[in-house]
Protein backbone atom coordinates (compact mmCIF):
# COMPACT_ATOMS: atom_id res chain seq x y z
CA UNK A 1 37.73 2.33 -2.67
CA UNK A 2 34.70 4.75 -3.94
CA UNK A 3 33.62 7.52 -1.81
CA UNK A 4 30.16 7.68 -0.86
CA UNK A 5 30.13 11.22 -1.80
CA UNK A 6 30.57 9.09 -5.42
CA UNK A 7 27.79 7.08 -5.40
CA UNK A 8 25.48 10.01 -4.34
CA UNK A 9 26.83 11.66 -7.58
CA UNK A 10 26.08 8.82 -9.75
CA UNK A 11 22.78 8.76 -7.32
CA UNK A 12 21.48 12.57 -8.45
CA UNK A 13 22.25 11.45 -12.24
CA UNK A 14 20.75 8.77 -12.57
CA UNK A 15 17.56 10.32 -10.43
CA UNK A 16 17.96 13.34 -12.93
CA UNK A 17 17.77 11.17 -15.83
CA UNK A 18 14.54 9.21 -14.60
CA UNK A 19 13.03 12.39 -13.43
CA UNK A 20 13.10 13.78 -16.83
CA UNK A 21 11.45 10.97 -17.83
CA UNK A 22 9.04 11.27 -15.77
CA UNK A 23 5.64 12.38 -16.66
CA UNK A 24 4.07 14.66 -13.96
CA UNK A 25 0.31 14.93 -15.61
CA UNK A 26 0.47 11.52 -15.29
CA UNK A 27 1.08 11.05 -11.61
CA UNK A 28 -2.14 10.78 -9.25
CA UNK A 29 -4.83 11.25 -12.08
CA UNK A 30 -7.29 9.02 -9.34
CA UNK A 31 -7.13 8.76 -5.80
CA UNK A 32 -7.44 5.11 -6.57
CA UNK A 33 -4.16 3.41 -4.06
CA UNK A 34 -3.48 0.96 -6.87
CA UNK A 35 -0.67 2.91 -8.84
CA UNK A 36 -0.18 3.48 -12.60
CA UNK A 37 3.22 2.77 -14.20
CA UNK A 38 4.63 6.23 -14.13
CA UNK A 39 3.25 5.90 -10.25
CA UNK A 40 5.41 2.97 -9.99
CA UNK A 41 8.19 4.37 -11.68
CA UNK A 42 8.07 7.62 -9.24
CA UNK A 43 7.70 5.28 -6.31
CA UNK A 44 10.67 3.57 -7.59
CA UNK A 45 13.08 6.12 -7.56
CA UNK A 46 11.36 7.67 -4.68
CA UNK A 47 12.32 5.17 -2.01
CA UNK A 48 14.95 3.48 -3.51
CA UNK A 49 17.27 3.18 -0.94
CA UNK A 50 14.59 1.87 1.45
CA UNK A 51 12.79 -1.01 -1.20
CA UNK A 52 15.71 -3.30 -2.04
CA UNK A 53 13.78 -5.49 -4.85
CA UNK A 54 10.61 -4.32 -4.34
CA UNK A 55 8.58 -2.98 -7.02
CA UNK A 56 5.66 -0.81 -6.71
CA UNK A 57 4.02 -1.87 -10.34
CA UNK A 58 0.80 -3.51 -9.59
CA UNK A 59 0.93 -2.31 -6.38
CA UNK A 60 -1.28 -1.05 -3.80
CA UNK A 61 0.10 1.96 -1.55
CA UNK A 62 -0.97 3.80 1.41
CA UNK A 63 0.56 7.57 1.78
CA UNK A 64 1.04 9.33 5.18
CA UNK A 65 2.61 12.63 5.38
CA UNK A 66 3.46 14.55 8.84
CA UNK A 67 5.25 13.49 11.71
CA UNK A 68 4.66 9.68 12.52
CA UNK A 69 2.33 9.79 9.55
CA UNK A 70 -0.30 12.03 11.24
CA UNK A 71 -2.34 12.37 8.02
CA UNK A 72 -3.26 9.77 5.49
CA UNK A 73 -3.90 11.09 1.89
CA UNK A 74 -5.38 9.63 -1.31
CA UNK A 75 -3.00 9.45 -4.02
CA UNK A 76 -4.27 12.40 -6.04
CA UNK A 77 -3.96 14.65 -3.33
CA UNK A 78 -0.73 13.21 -2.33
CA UNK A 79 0.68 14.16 -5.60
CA UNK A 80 -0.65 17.23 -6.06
CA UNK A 81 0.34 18.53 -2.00
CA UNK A 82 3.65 16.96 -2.43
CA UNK A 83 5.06 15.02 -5.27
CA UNK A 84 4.59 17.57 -8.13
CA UNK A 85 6.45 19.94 -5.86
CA UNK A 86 9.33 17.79 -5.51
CA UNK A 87 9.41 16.71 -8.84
CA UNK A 88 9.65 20.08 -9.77
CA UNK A 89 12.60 20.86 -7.41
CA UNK A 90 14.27 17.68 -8.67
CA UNK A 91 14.00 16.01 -5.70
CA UNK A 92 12.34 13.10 -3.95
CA UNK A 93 11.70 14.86 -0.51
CA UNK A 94 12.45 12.91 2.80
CA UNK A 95 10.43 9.63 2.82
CA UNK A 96 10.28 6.46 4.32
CA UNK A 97 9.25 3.07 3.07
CA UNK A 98 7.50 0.64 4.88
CA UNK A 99 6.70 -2.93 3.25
CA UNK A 100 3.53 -4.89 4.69
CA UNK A 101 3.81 -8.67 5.72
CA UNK A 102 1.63 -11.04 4.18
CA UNK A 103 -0.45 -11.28 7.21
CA UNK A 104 -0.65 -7.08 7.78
CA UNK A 105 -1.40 -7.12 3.74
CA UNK A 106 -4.77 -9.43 4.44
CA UNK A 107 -5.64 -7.03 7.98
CA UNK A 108 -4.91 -3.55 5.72
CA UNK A 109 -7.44 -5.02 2.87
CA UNK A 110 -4.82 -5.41 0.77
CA UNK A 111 -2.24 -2.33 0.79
CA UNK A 112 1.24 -3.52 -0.04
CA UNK A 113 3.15 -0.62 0.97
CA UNK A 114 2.82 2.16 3.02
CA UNK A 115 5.32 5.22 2.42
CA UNK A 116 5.30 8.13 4.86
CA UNK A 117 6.47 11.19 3.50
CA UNK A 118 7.53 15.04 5.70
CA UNK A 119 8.35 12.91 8.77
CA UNK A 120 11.45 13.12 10.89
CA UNK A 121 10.42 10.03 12.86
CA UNK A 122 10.62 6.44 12.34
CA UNK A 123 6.95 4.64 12.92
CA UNK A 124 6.95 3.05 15.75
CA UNK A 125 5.44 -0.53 16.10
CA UNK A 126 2.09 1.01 18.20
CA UNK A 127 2.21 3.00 15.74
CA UNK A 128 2.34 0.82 12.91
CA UNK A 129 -0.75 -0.93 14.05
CA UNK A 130 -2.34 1.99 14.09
CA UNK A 131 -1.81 2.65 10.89
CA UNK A 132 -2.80 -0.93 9.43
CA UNK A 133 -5.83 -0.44 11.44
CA UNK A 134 -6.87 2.89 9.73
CA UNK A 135 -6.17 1.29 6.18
CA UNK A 136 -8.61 -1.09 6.83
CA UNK A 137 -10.94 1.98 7.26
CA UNK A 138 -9.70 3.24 4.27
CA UNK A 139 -12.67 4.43 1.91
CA UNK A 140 -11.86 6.14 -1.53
CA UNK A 141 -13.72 9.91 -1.80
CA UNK A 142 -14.93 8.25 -5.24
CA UNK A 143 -16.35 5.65 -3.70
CA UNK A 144 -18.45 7.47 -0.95
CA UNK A 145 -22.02 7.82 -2.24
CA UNK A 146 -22.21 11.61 -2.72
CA UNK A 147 -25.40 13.35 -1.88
CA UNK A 148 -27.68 16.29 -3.34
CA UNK A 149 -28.09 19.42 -1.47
């Protein structure tokens, strides 16, 4: 029988060898939720343990960081508050996965995933609706009509 102090040895190399590969002036270039395929890739690795076959190419995801996902952040500031830092460090930080139904996909105007990221808690369900509910708030800061001074 394998250890599990084995497989999280094969674990770190293989992350290693991915996160070399990885690309970090080419992670959150927009704050655009849909992400890229070196997004996807990051994602991939990122929350491996949590996404079984789910793959985040094509996909649209919602990040929280903070305690019970206190703060919602576009993806370009989400990368460059937390991601590049990890990547840097050579590791993923603590971060949860959390896959949308097809019914919370349609409510959240069409988020896929939601990944919360710096939190010691697990969402609760009130608080899962509460975050479904501010997704379909959700407005992207190049999308809001900007105004002269």
């Amino acid at each position: 029988m394998l250890l599990p102090s084995f497989y999280s040895f094969i674990f770190i190399l293989c992350a290693l060898a991915v996160n070399a590969q990885l690309n970090p002036d080419s992670l959150g270039l927009k704050d655009n939720p849909m992400v890229n395929d070196m997004e996807a890739q990051y994602f991939n690795i990122q929350v491996q343990h949590y996404r079984d076959d789910f793959d985040f190419r094509g996909k649209k995801v919602a990040l929280f960081i903070d305690n019970n996902g206190k703060v919602m952040l576009n993806k370009k500031a989400y990368f460059d508050v937390w991601a590049r830092e990890h990547l840097k460090r050579k590791d993923f930080g603590e971060n949860q996965l959390y896959m949308l139904s097809a019914e919370e996909k349609e409510r959240s105007k069409g988020f896929d995933a939601i990944i919360v990221s710096w939190s010691d808690k697990k969402i609760s369900e009130d608080r899962w609706q509460q975050l479904i509910k501010k997704l379909r708030k959700f407005q992207r800061m190049s999308d809001v009509p900007q105004t002269s001074f």
